[in-house]
N, C-alpha and C. Protein backbone atom coordinates (compact mmCIF):
# COMPACT_ATOMS: atom_id res chain seq x y z
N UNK A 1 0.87 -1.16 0.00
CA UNK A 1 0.00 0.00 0.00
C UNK A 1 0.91 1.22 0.00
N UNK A 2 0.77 2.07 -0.94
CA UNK A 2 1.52 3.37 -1.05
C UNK A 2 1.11 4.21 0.13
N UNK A 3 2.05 5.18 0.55
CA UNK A 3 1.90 6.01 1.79
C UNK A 3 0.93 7.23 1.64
N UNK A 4 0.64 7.17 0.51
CA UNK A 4 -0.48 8.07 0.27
C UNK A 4 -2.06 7.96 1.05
N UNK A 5 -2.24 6.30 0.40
CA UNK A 5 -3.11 5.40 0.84
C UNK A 5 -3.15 5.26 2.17
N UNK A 6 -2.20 5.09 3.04
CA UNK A 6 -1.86 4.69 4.34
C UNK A 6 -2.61 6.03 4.93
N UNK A 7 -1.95 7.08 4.74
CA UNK A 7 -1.85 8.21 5.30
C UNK A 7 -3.47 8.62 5.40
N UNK A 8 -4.06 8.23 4.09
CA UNK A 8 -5.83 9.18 4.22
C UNK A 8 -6.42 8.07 4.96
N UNK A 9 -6.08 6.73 5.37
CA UNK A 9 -7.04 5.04 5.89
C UNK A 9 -6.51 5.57 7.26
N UNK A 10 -5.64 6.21 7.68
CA UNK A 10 -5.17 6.54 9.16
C UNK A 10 -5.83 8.28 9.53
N UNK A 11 -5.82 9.16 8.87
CA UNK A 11 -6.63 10.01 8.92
C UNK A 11 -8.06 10.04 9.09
N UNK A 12 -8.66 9.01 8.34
CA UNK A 12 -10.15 8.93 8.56
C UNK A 12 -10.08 8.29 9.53
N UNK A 13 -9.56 6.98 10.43
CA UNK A 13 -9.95 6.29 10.93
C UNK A 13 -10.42 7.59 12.83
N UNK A 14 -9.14 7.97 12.05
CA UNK A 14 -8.86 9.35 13.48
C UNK A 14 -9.99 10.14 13.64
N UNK A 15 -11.08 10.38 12.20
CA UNK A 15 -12.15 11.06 12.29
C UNK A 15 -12.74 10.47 12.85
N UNK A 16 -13.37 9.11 12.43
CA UNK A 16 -14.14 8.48 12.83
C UNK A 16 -14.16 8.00 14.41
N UNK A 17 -12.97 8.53 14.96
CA UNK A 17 -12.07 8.12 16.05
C UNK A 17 -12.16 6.48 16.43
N UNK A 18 -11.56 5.77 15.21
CA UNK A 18 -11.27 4.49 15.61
C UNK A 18 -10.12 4.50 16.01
N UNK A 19 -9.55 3.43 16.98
CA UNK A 19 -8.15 3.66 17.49
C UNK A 19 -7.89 2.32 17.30
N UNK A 20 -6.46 2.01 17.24
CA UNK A 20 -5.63 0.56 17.27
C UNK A 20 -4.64 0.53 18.08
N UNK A 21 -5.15 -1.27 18.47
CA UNK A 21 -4.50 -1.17 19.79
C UNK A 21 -4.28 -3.03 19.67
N UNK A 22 -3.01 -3.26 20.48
CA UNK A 22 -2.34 -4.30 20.42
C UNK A 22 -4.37 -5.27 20.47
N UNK A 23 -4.19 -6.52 20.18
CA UNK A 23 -5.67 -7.40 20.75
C UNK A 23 -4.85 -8.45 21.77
N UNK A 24 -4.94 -8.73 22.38
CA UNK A 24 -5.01 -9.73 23.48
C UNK A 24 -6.15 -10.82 23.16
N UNK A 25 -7.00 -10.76 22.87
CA UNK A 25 -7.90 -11.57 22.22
C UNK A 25 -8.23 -12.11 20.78
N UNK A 26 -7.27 -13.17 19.92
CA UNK A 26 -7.74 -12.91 18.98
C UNK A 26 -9.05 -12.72 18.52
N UNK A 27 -10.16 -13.50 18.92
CA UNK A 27 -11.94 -13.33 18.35
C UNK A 27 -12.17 -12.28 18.72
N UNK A 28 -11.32 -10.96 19.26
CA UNK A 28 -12.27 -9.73 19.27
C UNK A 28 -12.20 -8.95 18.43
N UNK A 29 -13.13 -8.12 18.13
CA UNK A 29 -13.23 -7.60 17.09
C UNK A 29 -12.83 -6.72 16.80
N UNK A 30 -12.45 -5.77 15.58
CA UNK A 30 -11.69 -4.75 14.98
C UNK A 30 -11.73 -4.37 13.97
N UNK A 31 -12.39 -3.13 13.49
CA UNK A 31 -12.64 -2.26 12.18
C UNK A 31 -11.95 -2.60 11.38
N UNK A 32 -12.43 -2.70 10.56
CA UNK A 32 -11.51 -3.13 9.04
C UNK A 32 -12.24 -2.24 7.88
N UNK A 33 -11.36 -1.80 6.48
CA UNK A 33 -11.89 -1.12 5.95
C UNK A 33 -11.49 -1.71 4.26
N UNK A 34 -12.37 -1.26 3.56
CA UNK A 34 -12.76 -2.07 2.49
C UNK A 34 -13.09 -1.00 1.17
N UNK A 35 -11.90 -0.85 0.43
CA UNK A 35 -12.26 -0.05 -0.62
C UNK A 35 -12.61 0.11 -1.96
N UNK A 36 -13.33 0.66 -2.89
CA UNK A 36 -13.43 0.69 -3.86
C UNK A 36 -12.25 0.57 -4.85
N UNK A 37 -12.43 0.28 -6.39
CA UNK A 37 -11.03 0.16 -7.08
C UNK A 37 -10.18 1.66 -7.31
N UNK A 38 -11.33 2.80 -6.56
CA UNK A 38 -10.76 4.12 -7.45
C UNK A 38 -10.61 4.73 -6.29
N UNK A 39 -10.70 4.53 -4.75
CA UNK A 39 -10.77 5.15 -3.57
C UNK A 39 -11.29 6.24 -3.33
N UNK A 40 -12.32 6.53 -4.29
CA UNK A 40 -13.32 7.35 -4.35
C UNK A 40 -14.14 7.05 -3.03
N UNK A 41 -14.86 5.82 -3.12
CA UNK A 41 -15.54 5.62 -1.63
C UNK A 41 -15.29 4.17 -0.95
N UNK A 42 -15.70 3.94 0.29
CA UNK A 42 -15.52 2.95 0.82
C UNK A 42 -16.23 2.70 1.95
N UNK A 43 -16.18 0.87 2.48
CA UNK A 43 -16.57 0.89 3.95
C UNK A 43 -15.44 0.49 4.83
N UNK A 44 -15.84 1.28 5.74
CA UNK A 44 -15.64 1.35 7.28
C UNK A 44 -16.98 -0.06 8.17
N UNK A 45 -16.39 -1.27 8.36
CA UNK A 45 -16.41 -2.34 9.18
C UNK A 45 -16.27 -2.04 10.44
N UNK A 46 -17.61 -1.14 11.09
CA UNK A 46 -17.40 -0.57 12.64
C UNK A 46 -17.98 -1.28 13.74
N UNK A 47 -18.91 -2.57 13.51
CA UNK A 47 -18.98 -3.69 14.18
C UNK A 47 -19.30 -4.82 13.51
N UNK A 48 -19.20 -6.00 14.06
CA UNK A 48 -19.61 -7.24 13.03
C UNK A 48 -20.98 -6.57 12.10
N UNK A 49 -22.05 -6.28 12.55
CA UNK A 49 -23.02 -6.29 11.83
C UNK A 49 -23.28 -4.45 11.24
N UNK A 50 -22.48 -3.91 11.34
CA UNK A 50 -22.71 -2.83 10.79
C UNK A 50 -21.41 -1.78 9.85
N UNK A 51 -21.92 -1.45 8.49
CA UNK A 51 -20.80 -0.78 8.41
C UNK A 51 -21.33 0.62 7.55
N UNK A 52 -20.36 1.33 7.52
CA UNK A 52 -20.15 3.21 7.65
C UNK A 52 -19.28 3.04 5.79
N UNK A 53 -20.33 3.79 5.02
CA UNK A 53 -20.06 4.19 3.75
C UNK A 53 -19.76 5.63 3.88
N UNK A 54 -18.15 6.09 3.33
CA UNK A 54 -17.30 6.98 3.31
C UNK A 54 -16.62 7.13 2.35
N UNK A 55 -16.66 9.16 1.75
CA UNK A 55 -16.07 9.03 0.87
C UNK A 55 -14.60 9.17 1.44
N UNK A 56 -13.41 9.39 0.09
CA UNK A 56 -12.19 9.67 0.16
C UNK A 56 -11.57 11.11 1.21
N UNK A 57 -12.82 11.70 1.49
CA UNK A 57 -12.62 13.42 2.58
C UNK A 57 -12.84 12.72 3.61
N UNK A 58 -13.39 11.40 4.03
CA UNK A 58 -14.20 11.03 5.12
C UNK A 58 -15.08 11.25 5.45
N UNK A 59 -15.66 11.64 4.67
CA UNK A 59 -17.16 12.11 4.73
C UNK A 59 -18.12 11.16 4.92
N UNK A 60 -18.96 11.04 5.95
CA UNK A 60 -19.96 9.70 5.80
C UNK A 60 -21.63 9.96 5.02
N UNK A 61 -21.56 8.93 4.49
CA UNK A 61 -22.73 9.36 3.63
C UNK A 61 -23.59 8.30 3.67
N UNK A 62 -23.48 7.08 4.80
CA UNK A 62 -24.20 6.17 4.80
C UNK A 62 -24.05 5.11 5.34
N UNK A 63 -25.16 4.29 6.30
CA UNK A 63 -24.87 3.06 7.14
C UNK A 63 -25.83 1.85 6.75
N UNK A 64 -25.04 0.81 6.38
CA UNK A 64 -26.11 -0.32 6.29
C UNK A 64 -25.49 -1.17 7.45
N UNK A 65 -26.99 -1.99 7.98
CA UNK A 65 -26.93 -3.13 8.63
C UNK A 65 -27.08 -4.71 8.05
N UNK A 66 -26.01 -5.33 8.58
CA UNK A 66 -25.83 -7.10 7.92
C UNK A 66 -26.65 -7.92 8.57
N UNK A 67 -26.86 -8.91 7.82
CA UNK A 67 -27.76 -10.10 8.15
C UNK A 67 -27.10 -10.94 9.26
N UNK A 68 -25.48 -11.16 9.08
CA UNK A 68 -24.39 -11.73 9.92
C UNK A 68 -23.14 -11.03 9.99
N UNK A 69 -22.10 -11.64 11.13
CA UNK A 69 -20.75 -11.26 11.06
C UNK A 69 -20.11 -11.33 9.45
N UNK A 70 -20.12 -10.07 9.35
CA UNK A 70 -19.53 -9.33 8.02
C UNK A 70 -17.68 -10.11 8.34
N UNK A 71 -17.58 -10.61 6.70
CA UNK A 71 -16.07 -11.56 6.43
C UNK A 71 -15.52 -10.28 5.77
N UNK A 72 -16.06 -9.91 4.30
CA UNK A 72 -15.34 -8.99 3.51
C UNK A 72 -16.59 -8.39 2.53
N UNK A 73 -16.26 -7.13 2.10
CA UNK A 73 -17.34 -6.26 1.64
C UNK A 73 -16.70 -5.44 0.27
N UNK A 74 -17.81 -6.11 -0.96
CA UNK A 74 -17.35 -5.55 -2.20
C UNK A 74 -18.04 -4.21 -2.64
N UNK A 75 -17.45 -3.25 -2.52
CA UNK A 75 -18.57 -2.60 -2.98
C UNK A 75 -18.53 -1.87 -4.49
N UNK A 76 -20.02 -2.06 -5.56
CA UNK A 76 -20.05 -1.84 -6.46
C UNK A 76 -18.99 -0.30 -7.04
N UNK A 77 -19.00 -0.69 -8.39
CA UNK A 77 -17.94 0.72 -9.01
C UNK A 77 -19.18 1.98 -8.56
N UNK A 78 -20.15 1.96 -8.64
CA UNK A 78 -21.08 3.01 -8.83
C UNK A 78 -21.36 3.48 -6.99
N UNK A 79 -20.96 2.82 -6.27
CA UNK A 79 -21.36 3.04 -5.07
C UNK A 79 -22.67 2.77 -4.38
N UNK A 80 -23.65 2.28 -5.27
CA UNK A 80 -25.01 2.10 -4.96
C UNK A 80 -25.03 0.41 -4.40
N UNK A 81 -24.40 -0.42 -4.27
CA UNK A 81 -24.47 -1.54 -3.84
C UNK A 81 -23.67 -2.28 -3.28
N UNK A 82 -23.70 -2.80 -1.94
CA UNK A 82 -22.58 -3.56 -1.31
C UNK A 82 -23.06 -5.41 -2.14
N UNK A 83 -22.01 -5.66 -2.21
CA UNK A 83 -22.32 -6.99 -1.74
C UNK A 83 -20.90 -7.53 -0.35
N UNK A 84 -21.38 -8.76 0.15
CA UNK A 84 -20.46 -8.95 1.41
C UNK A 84 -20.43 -10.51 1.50
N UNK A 85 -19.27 -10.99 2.36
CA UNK A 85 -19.69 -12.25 2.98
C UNK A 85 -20.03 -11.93 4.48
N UNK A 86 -20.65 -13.29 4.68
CA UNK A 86 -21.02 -13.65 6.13
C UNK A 86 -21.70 -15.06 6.34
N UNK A 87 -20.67 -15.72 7.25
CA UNK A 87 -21.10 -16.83 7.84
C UNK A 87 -21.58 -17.85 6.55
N UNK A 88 -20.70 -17.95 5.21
CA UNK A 88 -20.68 -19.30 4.28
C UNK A 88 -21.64 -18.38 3.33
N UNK A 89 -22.59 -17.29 3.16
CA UNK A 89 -23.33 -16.64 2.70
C UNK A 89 -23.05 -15.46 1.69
N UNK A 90 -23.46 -14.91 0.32
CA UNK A 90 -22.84 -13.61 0.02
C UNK A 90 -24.09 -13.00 -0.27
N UNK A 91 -24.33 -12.12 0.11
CA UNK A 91 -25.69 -11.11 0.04
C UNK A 91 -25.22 -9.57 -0.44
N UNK A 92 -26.36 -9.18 -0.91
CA UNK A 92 -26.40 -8.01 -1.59
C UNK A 92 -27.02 -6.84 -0.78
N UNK A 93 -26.41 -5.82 -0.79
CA UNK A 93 -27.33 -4.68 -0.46
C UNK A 93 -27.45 -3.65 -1.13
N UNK A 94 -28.68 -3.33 -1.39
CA UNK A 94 -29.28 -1.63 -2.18
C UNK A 94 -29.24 -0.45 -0.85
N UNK A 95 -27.46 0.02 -1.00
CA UNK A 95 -27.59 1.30 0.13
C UNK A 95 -28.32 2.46 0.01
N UNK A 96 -29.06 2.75 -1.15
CA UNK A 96 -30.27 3.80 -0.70
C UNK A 96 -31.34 3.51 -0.08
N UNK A 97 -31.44 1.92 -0.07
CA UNK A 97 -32.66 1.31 0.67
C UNK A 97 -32.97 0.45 1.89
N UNK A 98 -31.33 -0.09 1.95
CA UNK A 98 -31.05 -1.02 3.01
C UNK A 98 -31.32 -2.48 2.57
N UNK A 99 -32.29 -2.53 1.32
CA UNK A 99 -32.66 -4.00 0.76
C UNK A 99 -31.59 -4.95 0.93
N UNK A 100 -31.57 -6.08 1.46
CA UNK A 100 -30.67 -7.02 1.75
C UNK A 100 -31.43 -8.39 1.14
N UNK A 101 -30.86 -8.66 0.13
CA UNK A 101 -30.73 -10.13 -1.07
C UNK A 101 -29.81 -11.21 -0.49
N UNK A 102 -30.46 -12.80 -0.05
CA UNK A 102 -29.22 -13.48 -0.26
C UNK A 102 -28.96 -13.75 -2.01
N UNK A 103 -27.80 -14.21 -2.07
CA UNK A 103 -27.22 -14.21 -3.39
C UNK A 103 -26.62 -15.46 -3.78
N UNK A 104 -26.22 -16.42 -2.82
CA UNK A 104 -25.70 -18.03 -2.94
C UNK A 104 -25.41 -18.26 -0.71
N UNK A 105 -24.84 -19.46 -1.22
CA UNK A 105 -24.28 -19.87 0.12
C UNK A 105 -23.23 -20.73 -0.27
N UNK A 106 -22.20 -20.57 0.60
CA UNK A 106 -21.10 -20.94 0.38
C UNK A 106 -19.71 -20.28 1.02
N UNK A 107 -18.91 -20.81 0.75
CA UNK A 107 -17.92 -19.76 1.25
C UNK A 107 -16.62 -18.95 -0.11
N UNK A 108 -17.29 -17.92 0.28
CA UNK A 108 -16.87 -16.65 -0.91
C UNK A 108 -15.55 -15.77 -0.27
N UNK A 109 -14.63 -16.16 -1.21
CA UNK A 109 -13.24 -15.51 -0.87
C UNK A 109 -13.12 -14.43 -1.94
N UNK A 110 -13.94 -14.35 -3.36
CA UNK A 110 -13.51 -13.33 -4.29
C UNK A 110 -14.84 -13.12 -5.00
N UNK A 111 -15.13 -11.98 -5.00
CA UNK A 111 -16.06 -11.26 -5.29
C UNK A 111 -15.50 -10.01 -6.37
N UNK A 112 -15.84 -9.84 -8.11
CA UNK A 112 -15.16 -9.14 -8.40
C UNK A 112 -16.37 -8.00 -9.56
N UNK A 113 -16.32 -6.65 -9.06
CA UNK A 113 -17.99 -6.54 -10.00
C UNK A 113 -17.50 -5.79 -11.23
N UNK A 114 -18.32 -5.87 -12.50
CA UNK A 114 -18.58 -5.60 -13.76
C UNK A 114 -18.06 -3.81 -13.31
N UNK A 115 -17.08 -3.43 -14.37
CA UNK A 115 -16.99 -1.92 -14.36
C UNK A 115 -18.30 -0.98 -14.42
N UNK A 116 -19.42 -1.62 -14.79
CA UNK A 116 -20.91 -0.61 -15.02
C UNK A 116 -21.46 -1.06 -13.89
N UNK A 117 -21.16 -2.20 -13.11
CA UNK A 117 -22.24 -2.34 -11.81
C UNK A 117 -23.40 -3.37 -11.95
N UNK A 118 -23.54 -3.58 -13.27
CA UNK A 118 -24.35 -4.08 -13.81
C UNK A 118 -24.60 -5.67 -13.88
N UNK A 119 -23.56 -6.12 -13.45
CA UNK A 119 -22.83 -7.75 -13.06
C UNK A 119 -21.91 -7.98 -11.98
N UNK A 120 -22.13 -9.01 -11.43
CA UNK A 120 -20.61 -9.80 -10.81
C UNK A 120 -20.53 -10.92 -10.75
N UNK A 121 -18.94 -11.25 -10.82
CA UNK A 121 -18.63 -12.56 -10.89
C UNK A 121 -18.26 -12.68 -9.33
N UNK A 122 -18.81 -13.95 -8.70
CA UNK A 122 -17.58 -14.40 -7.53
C UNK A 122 -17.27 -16.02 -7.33
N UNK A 123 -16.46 -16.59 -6.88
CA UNK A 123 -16.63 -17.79 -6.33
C UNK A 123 -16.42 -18.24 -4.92
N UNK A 124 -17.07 -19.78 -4.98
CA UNK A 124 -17.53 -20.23 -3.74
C UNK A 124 -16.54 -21.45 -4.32
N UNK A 125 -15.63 -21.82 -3.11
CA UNK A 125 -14.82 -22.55 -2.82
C UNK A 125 -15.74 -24.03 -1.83
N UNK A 126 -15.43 -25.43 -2.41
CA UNK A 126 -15.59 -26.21 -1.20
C UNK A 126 -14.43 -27.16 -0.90
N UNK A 127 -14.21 -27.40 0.31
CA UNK A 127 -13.38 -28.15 1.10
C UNK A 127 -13.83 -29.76 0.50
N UNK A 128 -12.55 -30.61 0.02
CA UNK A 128 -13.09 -31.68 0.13
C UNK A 128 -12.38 -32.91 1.15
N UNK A 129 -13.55 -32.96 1.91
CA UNK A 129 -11.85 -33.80 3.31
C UNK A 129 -11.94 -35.19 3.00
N UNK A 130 -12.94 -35.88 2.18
CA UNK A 130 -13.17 -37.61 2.05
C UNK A 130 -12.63 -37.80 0.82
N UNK A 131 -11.85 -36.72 0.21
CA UNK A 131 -11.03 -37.47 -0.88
C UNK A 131 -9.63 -37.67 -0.53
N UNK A 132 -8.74 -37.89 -1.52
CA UNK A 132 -7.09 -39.27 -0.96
C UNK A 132 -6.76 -38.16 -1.87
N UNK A 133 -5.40 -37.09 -1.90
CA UNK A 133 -5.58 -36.26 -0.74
C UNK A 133 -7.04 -35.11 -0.95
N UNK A 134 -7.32 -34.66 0.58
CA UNK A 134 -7.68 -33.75 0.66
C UNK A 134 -8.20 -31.97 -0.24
N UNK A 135 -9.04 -31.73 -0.80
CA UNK A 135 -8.56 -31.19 -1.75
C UNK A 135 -9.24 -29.59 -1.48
N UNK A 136 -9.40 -28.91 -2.37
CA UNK A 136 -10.15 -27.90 -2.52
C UNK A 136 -10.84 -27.23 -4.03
N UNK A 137 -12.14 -27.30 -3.93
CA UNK A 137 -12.31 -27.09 -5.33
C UNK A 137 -13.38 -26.27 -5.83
N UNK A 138 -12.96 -25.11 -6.70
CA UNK A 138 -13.84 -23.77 -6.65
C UNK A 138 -14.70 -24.22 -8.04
N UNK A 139 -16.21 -23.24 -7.37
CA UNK A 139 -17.31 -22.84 -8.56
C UNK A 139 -17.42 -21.33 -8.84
N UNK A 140 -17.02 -20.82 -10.10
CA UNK A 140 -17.50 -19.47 -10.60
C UNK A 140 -18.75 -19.50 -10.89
N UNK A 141 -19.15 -18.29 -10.55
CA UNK A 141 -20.53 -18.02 -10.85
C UNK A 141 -20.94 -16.56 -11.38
N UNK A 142 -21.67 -16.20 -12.01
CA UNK A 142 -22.00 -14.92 -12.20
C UNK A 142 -23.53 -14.55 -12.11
N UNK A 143 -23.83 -13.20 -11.73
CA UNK A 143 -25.13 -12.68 -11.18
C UNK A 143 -25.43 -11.29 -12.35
N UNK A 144 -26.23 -11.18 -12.05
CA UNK A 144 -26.93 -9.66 -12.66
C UNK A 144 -26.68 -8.46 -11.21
N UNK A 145 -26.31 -7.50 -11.41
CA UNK A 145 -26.27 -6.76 -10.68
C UNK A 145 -27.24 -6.12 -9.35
N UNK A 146 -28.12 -6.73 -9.66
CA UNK A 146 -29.64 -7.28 -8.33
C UNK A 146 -29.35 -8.19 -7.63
N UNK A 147 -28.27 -9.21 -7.91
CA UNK A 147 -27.84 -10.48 -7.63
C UNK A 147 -29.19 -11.37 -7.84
N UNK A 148 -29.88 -11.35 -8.91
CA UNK A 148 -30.89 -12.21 -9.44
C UNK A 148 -29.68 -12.70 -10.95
N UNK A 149 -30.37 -13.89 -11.32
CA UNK A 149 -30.38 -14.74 -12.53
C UNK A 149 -29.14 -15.23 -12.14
N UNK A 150 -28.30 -15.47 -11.21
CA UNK A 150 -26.73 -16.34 -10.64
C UNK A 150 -26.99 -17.59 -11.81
N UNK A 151 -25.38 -17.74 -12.39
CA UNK A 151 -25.80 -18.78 -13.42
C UNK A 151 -24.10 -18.67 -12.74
N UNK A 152 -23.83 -20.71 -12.58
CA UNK A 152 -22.41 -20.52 -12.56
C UNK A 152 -21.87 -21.24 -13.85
N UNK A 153 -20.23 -20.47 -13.91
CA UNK A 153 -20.07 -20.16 -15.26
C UNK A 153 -18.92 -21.15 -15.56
N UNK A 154 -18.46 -21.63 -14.31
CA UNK A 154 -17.01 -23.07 -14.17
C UNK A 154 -17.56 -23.57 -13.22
N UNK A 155 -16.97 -25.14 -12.94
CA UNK A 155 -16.89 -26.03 -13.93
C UNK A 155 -18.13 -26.16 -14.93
């Protein structure tokens, strides 16, 4: 991460007055922040189930609430839509409305959306432990930007 980057993710956090501090606990929890490809806007992960849409001034311009403990949060090029994981799940949200879509189940490590907003691809990985060896083996899938019509697209 360039020090540019560093410098405005440590500035806002100061607005927002999040602070960091050694954990003694690993399962406790801790803001994490999640940005767009152009750092135009982003979220702020300010408890498991809630997070703080901010632009690049720090400006907040918006809070949605999750269905579950929030994993990682994509949010559309256009700014009008999160999608997220939680708990094996990836759901959608319409942040002018709060509308919350599930979208598959599974466990989603990459979530990647269409430059117009208008699509995304992600996949859902499964563990396989009863095969000689052990394996792991991913499904792509792609959605319409509602996260309606999911058609997966590999294997």
């Amino acid at each position: 991460m360039n020090m540019r980057v560093t410098v405005i993710l440590a500035a806002m956090a100061l607005a927002l007055g999040l602070t960091a501090s050694a954990q003694v606990n690993p399962l406790a929890f801790y803001p994490k922040f999640f940005w767009g490809d152009t750092l135009d806007k982003g979220v702020i992960l300010v408890s498991p189930l809630e997070m703080v849409l901010i632009d690049s001034m720090g400006v907040k311009y918006g809070k949605v609430s999750a269905k579950d403990s929030v994993d990682i949060v994509f949010m559309s090029p256009d700014g009008k839509k999160l999608a997220y994981t939680a708990a094996s799940k990836v759901w959608l949200v319409k942040v002018e409305t709060g509308e919350t879509q599930l979208v598959a189940s599974g466990d989603c490590g990459y979530l990647r959306w269409n430059s117009d907003s208008l699509s995304f691809m992600f996949v859902i990985s499964e563990y396989k432990k009863d095969t000689s060896p052990a394996s792991l083996s991913i499904k792509l899938f792609w959605a319409d930007g509602d996260g309606k019509n999911v058609k997966q697209v590999y294997p």
